[in-house]
N, C-alpha and C. Protein backbone atom coordinates (compact mmCIF):
# COMPACT_ATOMS: atom_id res chain seq x y z
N UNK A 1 120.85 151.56 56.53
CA UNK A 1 122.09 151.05 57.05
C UNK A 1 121.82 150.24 58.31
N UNK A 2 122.63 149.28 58.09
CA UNK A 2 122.33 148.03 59.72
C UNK A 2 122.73 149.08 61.10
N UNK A 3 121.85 148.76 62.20
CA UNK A 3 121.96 150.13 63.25
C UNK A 3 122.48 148.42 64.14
N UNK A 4 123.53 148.39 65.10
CA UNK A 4 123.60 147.60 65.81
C UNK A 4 122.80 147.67 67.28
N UNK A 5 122.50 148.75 67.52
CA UNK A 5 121.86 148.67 68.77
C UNK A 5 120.28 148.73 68.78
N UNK A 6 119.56 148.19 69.41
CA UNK A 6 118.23 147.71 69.26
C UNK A 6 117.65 148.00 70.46
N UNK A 7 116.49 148.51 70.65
CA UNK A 7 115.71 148.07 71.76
C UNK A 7 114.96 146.63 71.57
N UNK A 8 115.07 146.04 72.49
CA UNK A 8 114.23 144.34 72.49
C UNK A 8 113.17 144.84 73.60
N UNK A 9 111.82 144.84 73.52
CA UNK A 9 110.90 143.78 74.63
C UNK A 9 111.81 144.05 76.12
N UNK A 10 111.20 144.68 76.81
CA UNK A 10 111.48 144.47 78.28
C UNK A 10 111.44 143.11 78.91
N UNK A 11 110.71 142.28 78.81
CA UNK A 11 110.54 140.81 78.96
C UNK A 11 111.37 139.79 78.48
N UNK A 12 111.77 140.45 77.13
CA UNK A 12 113.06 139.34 76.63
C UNK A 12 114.45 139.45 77.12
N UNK A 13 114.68 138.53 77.31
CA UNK A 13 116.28 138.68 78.04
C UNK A 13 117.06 138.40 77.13
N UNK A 14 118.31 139.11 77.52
CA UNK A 14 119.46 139.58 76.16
C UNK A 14 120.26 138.36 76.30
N UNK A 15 120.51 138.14 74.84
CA UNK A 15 121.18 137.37 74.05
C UNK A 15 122.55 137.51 75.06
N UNK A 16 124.01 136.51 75.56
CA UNK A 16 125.01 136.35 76.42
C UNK A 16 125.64 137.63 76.03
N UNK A 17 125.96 138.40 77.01
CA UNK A 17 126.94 139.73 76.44
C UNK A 17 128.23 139.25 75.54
N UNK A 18 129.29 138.14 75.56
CA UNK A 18 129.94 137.77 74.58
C UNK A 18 129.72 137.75 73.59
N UNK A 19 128.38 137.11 72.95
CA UNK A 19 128.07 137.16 71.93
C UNK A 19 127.35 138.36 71.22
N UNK A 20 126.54 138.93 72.05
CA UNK A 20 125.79 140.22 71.15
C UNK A 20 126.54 141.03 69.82
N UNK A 21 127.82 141.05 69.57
CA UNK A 21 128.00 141.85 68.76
C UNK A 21 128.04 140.99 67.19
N UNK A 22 127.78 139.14 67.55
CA UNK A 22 127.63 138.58 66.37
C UNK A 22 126.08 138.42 66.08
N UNK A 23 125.48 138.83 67.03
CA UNK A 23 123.90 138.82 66.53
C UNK A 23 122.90 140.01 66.01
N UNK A 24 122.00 139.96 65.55
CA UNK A 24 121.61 140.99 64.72
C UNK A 24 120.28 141.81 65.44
N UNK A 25 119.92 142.78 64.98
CA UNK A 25 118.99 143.40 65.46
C UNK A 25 117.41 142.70 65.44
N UNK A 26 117.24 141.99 64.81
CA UNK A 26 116.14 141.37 64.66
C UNK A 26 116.13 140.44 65.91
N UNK A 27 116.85 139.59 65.73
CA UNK A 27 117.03 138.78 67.14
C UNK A 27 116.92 139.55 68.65
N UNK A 28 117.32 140.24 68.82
CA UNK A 28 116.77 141.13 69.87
C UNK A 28 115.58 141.60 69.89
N UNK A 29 114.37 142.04 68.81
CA UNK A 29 113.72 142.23 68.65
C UNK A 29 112.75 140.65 68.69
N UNK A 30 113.25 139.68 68.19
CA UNK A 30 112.04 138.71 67.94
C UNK A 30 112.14 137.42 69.04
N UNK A 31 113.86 137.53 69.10
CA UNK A 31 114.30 135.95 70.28
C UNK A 31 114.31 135.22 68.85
N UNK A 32 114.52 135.08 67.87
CA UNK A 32 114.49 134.02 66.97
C UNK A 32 115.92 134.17 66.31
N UNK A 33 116.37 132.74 66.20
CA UNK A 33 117.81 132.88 65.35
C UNK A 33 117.34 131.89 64.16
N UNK A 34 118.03 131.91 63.00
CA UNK A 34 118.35 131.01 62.23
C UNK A 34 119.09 130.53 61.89
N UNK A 35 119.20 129.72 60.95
CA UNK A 35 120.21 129.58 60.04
C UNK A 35 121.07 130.82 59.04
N UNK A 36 120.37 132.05 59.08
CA UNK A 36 120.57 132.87 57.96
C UNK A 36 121.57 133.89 59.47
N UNK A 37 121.01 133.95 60.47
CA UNK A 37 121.84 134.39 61.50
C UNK A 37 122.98 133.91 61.92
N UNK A 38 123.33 132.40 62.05
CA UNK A 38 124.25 132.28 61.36
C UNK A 38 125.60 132.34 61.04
N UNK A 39 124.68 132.80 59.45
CA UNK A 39 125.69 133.16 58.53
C UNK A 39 125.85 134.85 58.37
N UNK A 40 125.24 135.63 59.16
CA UNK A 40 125.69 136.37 59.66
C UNK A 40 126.69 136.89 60.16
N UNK A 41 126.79 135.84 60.97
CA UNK A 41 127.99 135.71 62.54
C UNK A 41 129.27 135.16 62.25
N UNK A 42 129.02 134.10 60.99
CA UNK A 42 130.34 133.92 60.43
C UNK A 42 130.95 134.88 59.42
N UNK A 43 129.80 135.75 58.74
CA UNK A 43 130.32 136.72 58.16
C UNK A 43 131.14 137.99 58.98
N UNK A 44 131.04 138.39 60.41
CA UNK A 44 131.31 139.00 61.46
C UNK A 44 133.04 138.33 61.81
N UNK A 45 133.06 136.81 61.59
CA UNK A 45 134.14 136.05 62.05
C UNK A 45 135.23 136.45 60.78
N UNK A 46 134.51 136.29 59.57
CA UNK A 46 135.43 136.00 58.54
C UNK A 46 136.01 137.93 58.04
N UNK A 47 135.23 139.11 58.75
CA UNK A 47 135.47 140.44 58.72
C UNK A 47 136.52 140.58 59.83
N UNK A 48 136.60 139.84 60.97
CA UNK A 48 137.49 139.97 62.28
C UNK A 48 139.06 139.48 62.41
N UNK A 49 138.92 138.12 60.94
CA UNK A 49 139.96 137.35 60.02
C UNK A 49 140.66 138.34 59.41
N UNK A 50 139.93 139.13 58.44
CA UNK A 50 140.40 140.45 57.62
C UNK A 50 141.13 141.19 58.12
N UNK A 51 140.42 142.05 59.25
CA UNK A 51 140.84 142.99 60.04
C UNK A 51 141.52 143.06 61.41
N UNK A 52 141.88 141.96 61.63
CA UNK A 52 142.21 142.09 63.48
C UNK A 52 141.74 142.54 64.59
N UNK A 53 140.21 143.31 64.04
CA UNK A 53 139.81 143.61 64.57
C UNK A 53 138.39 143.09 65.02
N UNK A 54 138.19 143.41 66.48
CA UNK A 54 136.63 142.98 67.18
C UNK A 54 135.49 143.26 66.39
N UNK A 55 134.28 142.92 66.62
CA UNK A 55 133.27 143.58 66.02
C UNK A 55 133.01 144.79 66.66
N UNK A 56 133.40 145.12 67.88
CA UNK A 56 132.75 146.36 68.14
C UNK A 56 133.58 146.77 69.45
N UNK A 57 134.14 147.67 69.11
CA UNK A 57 135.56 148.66 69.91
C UNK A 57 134.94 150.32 69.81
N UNK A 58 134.07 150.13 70.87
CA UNK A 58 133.40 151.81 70.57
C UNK A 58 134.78 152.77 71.21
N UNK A 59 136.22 152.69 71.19
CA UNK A 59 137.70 153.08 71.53
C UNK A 59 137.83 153.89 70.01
N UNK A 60 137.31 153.25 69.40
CA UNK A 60 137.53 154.05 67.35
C UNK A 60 136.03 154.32 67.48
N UNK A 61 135.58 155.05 68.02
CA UNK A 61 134.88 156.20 67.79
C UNK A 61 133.45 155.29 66.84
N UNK A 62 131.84 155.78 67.29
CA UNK A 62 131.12 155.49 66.45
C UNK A 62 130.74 155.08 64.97
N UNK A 63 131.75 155.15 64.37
CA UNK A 63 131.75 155.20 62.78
C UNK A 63 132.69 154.18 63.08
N UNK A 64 133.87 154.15 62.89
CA UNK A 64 134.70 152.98 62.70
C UNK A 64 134.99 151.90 64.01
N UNK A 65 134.38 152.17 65.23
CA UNK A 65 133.77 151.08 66.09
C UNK A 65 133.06 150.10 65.63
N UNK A 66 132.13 150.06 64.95
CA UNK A 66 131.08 148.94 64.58
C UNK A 66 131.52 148.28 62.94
N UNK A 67 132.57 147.49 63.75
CA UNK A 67 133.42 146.63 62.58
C UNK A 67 132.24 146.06 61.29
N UNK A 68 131.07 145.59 61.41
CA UNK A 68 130.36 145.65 60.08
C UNK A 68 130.09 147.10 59.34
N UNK A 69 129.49 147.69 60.01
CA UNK A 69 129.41 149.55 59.73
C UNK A 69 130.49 150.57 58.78
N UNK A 70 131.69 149.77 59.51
CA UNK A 70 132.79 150.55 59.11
C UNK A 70 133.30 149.91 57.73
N UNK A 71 133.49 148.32 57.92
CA UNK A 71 133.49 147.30 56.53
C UNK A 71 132.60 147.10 55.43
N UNK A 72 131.85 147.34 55.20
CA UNK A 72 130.72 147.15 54.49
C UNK A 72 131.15 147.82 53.42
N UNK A 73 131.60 148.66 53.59
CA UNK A 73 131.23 149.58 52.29
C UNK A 73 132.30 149.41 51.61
N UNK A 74 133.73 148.93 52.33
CA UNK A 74 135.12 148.68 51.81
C UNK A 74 135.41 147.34 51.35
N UNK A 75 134.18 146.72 51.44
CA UNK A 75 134.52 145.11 51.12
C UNK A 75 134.19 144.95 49.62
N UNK A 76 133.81 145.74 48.93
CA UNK A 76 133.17 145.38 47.22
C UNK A 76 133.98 146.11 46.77
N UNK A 77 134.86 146.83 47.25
CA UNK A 77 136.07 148.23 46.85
C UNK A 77 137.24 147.49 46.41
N UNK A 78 137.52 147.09 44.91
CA UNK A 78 139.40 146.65 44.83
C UNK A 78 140.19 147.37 45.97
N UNK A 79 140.21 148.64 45.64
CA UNK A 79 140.99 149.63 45.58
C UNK A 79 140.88 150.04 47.23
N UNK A 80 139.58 149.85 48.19
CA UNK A 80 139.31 150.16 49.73
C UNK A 80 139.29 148.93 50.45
N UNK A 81 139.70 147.98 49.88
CA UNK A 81 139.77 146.78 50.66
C UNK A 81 140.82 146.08 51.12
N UNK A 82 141.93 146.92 50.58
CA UNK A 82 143.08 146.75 51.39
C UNK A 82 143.18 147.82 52.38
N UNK A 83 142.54 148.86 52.59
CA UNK A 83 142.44 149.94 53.85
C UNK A 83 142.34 148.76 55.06
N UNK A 84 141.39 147.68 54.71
CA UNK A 84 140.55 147.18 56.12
C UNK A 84 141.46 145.90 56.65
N UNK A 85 142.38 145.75 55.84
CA UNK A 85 143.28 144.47 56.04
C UNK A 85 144.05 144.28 57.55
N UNK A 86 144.65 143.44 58.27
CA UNK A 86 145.03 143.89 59.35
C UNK A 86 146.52 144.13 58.92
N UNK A 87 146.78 145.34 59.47
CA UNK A 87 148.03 145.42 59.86
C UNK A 87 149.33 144.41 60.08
N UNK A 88 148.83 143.41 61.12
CA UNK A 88 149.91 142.84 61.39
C UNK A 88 150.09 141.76 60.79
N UNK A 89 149.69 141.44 59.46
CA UNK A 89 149.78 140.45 58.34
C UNK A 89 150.64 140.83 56.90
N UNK A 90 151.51 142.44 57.48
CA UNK A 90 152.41 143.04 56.70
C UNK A 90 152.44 142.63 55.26
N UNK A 91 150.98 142.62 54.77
CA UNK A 91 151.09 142.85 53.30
C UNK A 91 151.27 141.05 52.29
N UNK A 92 151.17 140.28 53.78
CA UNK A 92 151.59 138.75 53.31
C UNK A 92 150.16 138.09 53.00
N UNK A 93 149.60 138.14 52.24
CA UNK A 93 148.43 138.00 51.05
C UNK A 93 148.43 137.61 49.81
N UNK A 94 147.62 137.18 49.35
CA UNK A 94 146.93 137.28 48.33
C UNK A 94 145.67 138.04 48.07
N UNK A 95 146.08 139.27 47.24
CA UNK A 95 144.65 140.18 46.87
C UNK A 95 144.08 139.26 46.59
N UNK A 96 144.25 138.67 45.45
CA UNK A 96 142.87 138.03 44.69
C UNK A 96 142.18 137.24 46.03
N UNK A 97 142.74 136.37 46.88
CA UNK A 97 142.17 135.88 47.85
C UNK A 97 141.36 136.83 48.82
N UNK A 98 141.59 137.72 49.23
CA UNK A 98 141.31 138.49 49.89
C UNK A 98 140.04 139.54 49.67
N UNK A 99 140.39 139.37 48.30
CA UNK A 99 139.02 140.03 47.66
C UNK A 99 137.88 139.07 47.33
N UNK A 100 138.10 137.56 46.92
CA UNK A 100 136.84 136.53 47.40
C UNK A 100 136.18 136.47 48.53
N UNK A 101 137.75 136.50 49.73
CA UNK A 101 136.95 136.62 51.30
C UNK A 101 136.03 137.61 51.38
N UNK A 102 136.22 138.50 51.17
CA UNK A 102 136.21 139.79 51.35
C UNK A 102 134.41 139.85 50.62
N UNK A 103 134.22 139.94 49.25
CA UNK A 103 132.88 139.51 48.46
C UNK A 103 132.04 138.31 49.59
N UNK A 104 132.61 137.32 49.95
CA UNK A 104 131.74 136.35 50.40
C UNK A 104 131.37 137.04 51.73
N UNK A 105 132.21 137.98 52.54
CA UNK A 105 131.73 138.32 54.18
C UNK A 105 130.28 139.49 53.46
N UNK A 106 130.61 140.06 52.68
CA UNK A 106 130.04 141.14 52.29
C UNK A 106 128.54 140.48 52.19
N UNK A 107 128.63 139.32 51.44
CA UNK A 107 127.25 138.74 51.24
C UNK A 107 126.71 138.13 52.43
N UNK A 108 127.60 137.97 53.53
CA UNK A 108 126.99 136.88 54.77
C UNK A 108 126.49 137.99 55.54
N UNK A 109 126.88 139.21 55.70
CA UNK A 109 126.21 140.29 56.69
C UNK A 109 125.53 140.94 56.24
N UNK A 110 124.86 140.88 55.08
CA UNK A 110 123.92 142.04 54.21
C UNK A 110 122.48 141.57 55.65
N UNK A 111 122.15 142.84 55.50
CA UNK A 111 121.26 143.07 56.81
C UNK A 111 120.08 142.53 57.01
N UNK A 112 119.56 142.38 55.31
CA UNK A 112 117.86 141.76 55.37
C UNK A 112 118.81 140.23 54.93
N UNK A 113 118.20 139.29 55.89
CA UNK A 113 118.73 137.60 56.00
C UNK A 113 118.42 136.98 54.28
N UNK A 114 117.48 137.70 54.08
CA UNK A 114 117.15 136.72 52.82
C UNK A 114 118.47 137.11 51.60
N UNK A 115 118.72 137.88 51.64
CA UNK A 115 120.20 138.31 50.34
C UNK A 115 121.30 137.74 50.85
N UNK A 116 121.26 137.18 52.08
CA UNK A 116 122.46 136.35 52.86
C UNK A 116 122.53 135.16 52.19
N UNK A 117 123.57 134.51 51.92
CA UNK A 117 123.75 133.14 51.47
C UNK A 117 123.48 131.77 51.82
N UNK A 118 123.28 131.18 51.78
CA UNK A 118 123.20 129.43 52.58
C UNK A 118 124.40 129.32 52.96
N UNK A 119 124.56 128.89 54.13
CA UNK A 119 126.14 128.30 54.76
C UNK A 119 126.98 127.43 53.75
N UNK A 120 126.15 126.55 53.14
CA UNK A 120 126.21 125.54 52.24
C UNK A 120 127.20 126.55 51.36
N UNK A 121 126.86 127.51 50.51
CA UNK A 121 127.23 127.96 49.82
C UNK A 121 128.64 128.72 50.03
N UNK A 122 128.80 129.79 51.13
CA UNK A 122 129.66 129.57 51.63
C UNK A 122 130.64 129.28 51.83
N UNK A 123 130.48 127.61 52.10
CA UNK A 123 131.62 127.09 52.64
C UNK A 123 132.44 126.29 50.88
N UNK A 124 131.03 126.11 49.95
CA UNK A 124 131.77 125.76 48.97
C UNK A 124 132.80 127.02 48.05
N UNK A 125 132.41 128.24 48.23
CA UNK A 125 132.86 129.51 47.99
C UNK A 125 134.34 129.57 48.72
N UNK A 126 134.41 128.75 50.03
CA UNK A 126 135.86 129.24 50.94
C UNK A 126 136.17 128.22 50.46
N UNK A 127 136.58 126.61 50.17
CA UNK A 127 137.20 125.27 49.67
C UNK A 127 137.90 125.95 48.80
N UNK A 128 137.79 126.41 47.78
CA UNK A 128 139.13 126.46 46.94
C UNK A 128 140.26 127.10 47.38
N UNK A 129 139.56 128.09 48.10
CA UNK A 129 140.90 129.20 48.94
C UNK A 129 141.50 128.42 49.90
N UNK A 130 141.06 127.40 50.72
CA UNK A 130 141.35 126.23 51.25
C UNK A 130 142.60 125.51 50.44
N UNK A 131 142.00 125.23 49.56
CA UNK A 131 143.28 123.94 48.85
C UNK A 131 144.12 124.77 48.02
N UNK A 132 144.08 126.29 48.17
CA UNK A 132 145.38 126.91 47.32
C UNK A 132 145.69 127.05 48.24
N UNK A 133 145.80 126.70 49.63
CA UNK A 133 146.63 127.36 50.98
C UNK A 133 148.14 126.92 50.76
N UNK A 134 149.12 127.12 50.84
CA UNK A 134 150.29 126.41 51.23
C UNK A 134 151.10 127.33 52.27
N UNK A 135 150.84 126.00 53.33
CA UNK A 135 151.47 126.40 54.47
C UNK A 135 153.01 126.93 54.49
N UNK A 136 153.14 127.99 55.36
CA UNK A 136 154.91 128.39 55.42
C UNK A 136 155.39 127.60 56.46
N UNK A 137 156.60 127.88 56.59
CA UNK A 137 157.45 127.59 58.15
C UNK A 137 157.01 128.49 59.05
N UNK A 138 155.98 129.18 58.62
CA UNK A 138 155.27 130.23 59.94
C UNK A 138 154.32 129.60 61.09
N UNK A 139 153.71 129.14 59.64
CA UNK A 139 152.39 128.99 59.82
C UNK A 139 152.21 127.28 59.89
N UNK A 140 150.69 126.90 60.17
CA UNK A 140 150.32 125.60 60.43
C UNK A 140 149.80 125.07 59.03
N UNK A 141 149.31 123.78 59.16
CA UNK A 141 148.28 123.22 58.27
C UNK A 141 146.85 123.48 58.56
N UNK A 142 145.93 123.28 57.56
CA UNK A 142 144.67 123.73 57.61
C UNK A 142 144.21 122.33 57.48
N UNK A 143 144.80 120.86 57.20
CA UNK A 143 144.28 120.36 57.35
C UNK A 143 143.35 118.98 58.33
N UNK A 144 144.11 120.01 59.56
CA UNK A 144 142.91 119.17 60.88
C UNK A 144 141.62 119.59 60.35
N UNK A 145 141.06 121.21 59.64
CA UNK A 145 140.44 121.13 59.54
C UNK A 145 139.36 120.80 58.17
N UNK A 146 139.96 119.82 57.79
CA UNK A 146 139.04 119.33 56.75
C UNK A 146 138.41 118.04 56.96
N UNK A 147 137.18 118.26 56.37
CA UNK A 147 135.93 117.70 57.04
C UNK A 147 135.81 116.14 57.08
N UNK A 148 136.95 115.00 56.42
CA UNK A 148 137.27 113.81 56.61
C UNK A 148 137.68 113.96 57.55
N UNK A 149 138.53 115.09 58.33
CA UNK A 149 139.71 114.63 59.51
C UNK A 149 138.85 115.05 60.82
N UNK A 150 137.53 115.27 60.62
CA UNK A 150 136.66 115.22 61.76
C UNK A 150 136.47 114.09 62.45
N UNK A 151 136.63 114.43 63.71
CA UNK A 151 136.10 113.37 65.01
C UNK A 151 135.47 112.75 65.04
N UNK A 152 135.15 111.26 64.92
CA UNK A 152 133.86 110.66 64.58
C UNK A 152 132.60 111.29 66.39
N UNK A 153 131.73 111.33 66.05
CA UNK A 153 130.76 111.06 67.40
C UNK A 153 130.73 109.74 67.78
């Protein structure tokens, strides 16, 4: 099971305290990030989407503090993957959507990098959930962020 806390090297200096809870134990251990880290971190983003919750609120207790720890096991679950949903999104979903998100975070945080996905992949995995979006009178458009309506440099 992924342990979030690591000893690193006395000599290496820690990764920005903001960020530590999207980086992985290896990186503390080596100073090396990748690409596969990552997609890690967006898998951490797209579990925090789910849940409303931080990656890591040691306030819920060791076990359900360590928002990958606690998700992991409820994200391949039909039936436990609405446990992890947030609350204050009162049920306004799409399972079936939710359970793609849900499969794709599962694959971006698997612990050894190599069973992790290409970003590439990814992001073609989130596009369709993208263009079935239809915005309410709640809510905004999604499409500032599509990748024609980027800023030129």
């Amino acid at each position: 099971m992924f342990q979030l806390v690591c000893w690193a090297p006395k000599d290496m200096s820690p990764p920005k305290v903001e960020n530590w809870p999207y980086l992985l134990c290896r990186y503390a251990l080596t100073g090396h990030l990748t690409t596969k880290s990552d997609v890690y971190s967006y898998g951490v983003v797209l579990l925090e989407l789910l849940t409303g919750r931080v990656p890591v609120d040691m306030k819920r207790g060791p076990v359900e503090g360590v928002l990958v720890s606690w998700a992991l096991p409820r994200l391949t679950d039909r039936e436990k993957v609405v446990e992890i949903m947030d609350p204050a999104l009162e049920g306004q979903y799409s399972m079936k959507e939710v359970i793609q998100v849900a499969a794709i975070a599962a694959m971006c945080v698997q612990s050894e990098a190599d069973y992790r996905p290409l970003m590439a992949d990814v992001v073609q995995s989130l596009v369709p959930l993208v263009k079935h979006h239809r915005p309410t009178s709640k809510g905004g458009s999604c499409s500032s962020f599509h990748p024609n309506n980027s800023p030129k440099a």
